[in-house]
C-alpha atoms as a PDB file:
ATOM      1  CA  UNK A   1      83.725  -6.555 -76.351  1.00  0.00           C
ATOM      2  CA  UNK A   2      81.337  -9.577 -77.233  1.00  0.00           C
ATOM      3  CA  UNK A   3      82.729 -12.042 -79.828  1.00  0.00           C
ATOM      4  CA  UNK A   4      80.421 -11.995 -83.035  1.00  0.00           C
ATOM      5  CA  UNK A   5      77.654 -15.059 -83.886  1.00  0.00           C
ATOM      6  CA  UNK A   6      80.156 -15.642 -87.040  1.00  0.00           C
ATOM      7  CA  UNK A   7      83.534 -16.035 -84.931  1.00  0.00           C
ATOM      8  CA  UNK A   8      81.576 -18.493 -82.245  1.00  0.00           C
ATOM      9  CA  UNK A   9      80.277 -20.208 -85.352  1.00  0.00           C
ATOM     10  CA  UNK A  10      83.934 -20.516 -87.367  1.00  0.00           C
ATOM     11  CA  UNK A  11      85.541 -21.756 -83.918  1.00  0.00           C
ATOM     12  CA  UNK A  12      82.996 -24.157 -83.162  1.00  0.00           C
ATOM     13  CA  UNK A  13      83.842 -25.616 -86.898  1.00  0.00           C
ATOM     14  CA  UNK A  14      87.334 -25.688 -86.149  1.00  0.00           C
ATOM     15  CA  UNK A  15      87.259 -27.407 -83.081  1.00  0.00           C
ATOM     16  CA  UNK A  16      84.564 -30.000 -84.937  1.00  0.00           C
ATOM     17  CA  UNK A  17      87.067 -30.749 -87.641  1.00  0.00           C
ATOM     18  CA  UNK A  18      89.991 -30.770 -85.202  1.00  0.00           C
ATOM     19  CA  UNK A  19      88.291 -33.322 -82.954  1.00  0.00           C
ATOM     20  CA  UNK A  20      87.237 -35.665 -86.376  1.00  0.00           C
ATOM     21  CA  UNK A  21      83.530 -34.962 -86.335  1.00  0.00           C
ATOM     22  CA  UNK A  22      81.168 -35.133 -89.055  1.00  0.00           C
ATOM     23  CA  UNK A  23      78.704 -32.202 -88.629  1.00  0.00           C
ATOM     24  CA  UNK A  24      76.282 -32.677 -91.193  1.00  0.00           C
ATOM     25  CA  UNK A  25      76.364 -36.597 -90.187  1.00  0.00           C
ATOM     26  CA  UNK A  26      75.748 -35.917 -86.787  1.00  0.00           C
ATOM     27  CA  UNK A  27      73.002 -33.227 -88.191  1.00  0.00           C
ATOM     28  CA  UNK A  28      70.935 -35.869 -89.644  1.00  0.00           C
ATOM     29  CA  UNK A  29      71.096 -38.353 -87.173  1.00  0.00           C
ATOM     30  CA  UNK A  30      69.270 -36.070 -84.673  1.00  0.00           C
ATOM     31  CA  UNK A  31      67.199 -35.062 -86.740  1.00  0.00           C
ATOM     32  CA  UNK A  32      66.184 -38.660 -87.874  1.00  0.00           C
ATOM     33  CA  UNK A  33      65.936 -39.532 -83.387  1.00  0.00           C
ATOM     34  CA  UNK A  34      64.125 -36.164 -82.768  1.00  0.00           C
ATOM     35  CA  UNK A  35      61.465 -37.252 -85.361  1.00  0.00           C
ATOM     36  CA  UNK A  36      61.298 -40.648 -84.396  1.00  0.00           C
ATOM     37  CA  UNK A  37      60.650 -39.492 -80.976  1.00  0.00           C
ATOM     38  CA  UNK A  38      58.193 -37.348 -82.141  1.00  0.00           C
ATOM     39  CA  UNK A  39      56.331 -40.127 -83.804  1.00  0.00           C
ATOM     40  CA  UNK A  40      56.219 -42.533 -80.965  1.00  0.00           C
ATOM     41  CA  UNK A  41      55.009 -39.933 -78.944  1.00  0.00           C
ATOM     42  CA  UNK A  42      52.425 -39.201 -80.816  1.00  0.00           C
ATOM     43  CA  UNK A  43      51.546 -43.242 -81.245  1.00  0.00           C
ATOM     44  CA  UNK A  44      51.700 -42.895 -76.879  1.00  0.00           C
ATOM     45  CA  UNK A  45      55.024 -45.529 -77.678  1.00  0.00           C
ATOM     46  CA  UNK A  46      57.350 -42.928 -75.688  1.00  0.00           C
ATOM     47  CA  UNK A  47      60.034 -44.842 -73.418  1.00  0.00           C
ATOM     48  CA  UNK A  48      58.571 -46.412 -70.228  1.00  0.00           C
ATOM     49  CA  UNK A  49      55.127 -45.949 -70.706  1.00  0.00           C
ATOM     50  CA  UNK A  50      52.878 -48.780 -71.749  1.00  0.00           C
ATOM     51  CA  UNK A  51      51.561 -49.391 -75.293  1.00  0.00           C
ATOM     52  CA  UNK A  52      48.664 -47.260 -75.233  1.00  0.00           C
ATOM     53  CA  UNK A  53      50.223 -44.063 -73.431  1.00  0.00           C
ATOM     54  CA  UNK A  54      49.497 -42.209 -69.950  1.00  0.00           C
ATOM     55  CA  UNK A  55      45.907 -41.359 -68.877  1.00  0.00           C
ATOM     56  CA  UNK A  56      44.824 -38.418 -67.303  1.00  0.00           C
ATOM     57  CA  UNK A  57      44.739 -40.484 -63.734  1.00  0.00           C
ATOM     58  CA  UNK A  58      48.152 -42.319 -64.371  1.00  0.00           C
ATOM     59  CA  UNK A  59      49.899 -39.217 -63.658  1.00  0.00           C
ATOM     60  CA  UNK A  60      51.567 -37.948 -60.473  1.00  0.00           C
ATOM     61  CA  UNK A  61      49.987 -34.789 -60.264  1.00  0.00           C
ATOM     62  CA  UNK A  62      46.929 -35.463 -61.467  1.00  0.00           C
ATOM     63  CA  UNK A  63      46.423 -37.636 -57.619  1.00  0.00           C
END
């Protein structure tokens, strides 16, 4: 028989605390990367591309 969403969820708390972690911590702090990723993609600042973003023709697939 499958295990229910609530007992996954409970373990997956206990094994958090157990192991030290701050949850809600570690909550925030992706969400505060995920959104600054968001926004630098957006300004074309994601990693490894230059300043001003991709073009159409700077892609692989579009050759």
């Amino acid at each position: 028989m499958a295990r229910s969403w609530n007992d996954v969820k409970a373990d997956k708390a206990d094994r958090d605390s157990s192991a030290g972690r701050d949850m809600p911590q570690a909550r925030e702090d992706a969400r505060h990367r995920t959104h600054a990723y968001i926004l630098d993609h957006r300004r074309g600042l994601t990693p490894g591309t230059p300043k001003g973003g991709l073009r159409r023709g700077d892609r692989p697939s579009a050759r």
